[in-house]
N, C-alpha and C. Protein backbone atom coordinates (compact mmCIF):
# COMPACT_ATOMS: atom_id res chain seq x y z
N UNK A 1 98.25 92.83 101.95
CA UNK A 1 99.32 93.70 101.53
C UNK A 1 98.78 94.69 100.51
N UNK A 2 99.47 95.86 100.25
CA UNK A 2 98.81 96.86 99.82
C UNK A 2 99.86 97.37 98.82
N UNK A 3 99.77 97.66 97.52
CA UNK A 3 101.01 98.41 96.82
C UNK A 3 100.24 99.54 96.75
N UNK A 4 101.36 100.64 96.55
CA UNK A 4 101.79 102.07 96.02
C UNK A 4 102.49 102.07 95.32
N UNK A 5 101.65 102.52 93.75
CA UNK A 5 102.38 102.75 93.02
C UNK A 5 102.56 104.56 92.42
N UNK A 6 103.73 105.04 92.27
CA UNK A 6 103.79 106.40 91.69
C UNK A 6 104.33 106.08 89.97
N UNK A 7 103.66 107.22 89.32
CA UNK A 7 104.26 106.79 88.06
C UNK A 7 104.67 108.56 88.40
N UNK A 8 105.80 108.87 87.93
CA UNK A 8 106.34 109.86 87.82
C UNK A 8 107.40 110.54 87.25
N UNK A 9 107.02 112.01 86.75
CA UNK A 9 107.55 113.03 86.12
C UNK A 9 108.43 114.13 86.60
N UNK A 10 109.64 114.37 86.55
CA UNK A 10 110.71 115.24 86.53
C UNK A 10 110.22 116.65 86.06
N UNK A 11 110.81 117.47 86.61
CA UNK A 11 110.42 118.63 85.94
C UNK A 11 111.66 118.85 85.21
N UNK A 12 111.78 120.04 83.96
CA UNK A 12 112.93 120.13 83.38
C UNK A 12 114.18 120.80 83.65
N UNK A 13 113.90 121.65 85.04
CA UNK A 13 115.23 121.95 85.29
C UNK A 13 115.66 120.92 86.92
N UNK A 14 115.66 119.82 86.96
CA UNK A 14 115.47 119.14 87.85
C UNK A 14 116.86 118.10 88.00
N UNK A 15 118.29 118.45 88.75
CA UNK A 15 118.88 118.06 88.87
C UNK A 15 119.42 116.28 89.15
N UNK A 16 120.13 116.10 88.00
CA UNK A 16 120.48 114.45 88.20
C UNK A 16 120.76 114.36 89.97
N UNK A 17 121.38 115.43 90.56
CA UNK A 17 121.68 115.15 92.19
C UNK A 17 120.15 115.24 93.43
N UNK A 18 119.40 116.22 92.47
CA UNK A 18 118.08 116.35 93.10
C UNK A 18 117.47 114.86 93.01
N UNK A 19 117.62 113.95 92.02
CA UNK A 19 116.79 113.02 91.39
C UNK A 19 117.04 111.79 92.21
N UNK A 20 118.64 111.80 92.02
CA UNK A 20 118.93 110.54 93.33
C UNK A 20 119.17 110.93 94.81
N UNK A 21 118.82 111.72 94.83
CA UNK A 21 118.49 111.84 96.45
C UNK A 21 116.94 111.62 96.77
N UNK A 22 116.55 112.22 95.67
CA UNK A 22 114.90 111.50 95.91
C UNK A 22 114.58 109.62 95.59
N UNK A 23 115.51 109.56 95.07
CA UNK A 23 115.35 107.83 95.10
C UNK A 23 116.47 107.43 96.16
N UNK A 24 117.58 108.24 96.46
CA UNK A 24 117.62 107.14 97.79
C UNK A 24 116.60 107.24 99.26
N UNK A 25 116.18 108.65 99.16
CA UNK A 25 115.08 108.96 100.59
C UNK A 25 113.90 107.55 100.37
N UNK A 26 113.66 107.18 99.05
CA UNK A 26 112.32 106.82 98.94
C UNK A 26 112.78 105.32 99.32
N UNK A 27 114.00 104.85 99.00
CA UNK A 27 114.73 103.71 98.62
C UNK A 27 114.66 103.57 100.20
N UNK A 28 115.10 104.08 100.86
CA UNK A 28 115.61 104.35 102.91
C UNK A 28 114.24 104.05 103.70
N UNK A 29 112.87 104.39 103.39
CA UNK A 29 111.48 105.04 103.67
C UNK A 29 111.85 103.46 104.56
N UNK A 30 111.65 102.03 103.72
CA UNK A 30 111.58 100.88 104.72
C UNK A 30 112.49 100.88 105.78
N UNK A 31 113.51 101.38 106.11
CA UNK A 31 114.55 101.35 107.68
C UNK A 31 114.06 102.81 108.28
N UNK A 32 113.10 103.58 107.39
CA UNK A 32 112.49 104.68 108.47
C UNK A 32 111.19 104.29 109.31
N UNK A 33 110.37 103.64 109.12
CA UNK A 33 108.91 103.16 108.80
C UNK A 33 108.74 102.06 108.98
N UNK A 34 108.13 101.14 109.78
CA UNK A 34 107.74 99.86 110.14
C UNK A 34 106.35 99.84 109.48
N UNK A 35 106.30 99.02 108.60
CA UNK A 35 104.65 98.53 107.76
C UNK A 35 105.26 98.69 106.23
N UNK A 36 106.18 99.38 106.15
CA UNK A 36 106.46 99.58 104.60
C UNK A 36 107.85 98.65 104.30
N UNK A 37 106.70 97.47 103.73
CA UNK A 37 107.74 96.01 103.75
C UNK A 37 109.02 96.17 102.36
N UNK A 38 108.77 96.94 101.04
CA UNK A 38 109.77 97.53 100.20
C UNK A 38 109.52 98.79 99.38
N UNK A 39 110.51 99.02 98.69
CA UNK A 39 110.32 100.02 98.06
C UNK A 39 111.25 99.51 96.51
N UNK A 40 111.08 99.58 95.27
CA UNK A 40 111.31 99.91 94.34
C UNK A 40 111.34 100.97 93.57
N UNK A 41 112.61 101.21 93.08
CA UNK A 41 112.73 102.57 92.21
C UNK A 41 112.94 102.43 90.73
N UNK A 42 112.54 102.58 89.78
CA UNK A 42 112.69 102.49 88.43
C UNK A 42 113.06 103.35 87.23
N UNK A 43 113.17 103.55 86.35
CA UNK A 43 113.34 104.35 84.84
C UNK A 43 112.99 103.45 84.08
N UNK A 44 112.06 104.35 83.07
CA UNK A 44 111.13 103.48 81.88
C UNK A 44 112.18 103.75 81.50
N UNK A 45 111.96 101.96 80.30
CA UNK A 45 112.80 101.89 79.70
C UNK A 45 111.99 100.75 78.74
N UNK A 46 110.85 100.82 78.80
CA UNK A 46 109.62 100.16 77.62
C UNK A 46 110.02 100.87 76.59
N UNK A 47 110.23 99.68 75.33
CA UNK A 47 110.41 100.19 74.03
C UNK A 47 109.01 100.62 73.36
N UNK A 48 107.56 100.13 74.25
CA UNK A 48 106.48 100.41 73.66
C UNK A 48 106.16 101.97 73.39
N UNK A 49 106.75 102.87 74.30
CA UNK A 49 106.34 104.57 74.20
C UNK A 49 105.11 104.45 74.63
N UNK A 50 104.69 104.32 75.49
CA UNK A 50 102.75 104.22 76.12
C UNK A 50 102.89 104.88 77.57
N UNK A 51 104.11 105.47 77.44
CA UNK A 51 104.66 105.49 79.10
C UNK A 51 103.74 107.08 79.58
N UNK A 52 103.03 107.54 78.54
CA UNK A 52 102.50 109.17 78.46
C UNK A 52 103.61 110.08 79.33
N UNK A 53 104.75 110.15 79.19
CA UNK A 53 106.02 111.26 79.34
C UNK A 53 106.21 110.73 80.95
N UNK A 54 105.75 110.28 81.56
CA UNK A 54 106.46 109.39 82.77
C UNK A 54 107.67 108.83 82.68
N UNK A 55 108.31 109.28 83.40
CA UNK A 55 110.28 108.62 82.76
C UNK A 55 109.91 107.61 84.24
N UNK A 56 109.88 107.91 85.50
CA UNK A 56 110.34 106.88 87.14
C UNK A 56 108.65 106.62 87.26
N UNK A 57 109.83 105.48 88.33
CA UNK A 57 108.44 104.26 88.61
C UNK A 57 108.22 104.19 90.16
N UNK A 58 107.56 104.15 91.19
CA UNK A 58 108.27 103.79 91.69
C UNK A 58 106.92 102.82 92.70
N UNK A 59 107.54 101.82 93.46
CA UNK A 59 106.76 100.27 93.61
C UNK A 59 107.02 100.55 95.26
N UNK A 60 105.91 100.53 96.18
CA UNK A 60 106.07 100.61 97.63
C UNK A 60 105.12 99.59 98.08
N UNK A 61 105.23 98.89 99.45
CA UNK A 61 104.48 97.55 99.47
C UNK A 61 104.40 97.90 101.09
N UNK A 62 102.92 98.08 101.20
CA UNK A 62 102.68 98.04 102.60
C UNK A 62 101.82 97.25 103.36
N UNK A 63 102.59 96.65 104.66
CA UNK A 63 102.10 95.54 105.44
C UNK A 63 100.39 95.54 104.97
N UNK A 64 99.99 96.11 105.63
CA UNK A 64 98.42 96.39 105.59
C UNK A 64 97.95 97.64 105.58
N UNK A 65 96.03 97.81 105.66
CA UNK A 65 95.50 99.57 105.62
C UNK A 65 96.27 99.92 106.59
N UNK A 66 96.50 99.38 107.92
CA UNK A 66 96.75 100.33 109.48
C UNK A 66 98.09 100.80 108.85
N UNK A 67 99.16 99.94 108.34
CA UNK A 67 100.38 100.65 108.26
C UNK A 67 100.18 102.10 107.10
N UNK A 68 99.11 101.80 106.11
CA UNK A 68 99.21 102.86 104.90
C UNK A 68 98.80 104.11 105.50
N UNK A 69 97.78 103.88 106.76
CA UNK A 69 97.17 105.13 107.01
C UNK A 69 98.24 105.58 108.07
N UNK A 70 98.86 105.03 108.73
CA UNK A 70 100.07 105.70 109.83
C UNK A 70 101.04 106.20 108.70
N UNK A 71 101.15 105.87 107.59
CA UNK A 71 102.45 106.73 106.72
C UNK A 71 101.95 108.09 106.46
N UNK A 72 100.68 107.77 105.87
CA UNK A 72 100.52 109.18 105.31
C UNK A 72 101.11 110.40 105.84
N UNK A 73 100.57 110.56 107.51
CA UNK A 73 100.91 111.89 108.34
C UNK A 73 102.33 111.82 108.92
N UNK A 74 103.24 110.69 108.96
CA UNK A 74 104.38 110.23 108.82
C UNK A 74 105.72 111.04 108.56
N UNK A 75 106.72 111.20 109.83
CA UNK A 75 107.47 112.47 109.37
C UNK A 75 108.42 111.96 107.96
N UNK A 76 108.74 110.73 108.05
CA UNK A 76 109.27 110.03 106.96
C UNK A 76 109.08 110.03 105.65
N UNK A 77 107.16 110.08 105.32
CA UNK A 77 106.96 110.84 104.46
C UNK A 77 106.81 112.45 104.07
N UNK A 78 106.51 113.09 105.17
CA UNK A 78 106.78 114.25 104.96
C UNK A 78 108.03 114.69 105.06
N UNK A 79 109.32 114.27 104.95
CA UNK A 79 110.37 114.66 104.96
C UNK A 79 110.46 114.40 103.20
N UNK A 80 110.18 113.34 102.97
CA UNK A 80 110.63 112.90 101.38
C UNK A 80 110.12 113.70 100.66
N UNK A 81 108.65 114.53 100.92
CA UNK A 81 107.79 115.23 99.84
C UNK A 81 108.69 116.80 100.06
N UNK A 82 109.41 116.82 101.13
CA UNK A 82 109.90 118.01 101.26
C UNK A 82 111.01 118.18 99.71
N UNK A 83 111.90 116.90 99.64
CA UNK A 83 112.92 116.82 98.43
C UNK A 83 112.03 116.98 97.04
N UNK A 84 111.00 116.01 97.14
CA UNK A 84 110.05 115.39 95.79
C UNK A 84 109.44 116.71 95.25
N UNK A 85 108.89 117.47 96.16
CA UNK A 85 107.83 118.25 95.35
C UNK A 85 108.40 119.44 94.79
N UNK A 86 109.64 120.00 95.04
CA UNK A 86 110.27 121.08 94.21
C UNK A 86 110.59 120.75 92.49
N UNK A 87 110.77 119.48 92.26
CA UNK A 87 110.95 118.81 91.29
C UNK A 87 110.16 117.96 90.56
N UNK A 88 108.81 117.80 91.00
CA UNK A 88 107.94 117.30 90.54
C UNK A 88 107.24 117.51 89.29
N UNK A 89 107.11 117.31 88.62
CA UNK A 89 106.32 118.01 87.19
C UNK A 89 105.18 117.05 87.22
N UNK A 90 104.82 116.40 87.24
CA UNK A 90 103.82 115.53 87.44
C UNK A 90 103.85 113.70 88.22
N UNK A 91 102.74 113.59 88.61
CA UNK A 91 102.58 112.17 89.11
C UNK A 91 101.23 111.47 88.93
N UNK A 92 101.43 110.49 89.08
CA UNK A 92 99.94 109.30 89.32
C UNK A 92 100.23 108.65 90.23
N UNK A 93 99.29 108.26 91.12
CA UNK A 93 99.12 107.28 92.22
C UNK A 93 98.02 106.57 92.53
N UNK A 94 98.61 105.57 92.55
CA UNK A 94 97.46 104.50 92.67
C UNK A 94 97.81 103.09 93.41
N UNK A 95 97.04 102.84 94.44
CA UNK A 95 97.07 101.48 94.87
C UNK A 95 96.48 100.56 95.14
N UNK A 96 96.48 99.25 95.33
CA UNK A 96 95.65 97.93 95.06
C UNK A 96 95.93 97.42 96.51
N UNK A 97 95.30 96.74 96.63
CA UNK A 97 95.75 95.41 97.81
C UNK A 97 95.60 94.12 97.26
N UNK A 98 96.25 93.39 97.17
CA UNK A 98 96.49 91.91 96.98
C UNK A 98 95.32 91.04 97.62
N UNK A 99 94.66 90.56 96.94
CA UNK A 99 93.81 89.45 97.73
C UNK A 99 94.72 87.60 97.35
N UNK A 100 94.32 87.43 98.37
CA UNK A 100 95.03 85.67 98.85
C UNK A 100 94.01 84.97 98.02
C-alpha cells in the first residue's frame, strides 16, 4: 500500500465554496477510481505552529505502484486539478509505501 500525502496551501482570495468543493472532489476520487482504497481531508489544527503556513492535509491510500501510476493520467485526477489549481498557493507531496 502506498500513501499520498499533500500538505497544502490556499491562496488568499480563495473561496470557502471553492475550498469544499475541492475536498468533496478529493473526498469522491475513491467511488471514481478503483486502487484508491481512501482519502482523508484535514485542517491543521496543531497547537505546535511547525505547520510552515500549510492550513489542509490531505491523506490518500493507494492499493499498490500499478494503481498510483494509472491515477496519475486519470480523468478523475485531472478533473480535480482542474478545481485545485486556480486556488492553490502552495503544496508538498510526498509518498511512502508501507512495508509488512
Amino acid at each position: 500500500m502506498i500513501r499520498h500525502v499533500l500538505f497544502i496551501t490556499f491562496t488568499d482570495s480563495a473561496l470557502p465554496e471553492q475550498i469544499l468543493a475541492v475536498r468533496s472532489a478529493f473526498l469522491q476520487i475513491p467511488d471514481r477510481f478503483e486502487g484508491v482504497t481512501s482519502v482523508e481531508w484535514g485542517i491543521n489544527d496543531s497547537p505546535e505552529e511547525k505547520n510552515a503556513g500549510f492550513t489542509h492535509c490531505v491523506l490518500m491510500a493507494f492499493a499498490d505502484e500499478a494503481a498510483r501510476q494509472r491515477y496519475l493520467p486519470h480523468s478523475a485526477h485531472e478533473d480535480l486539478k482542474a478545481i485545485f489549481r486556480p486556488i492553490l498557493q502552495d503544496i508538498i507531496v510526498l509518498d511512502y509505501t508501507l512495508t509488512p
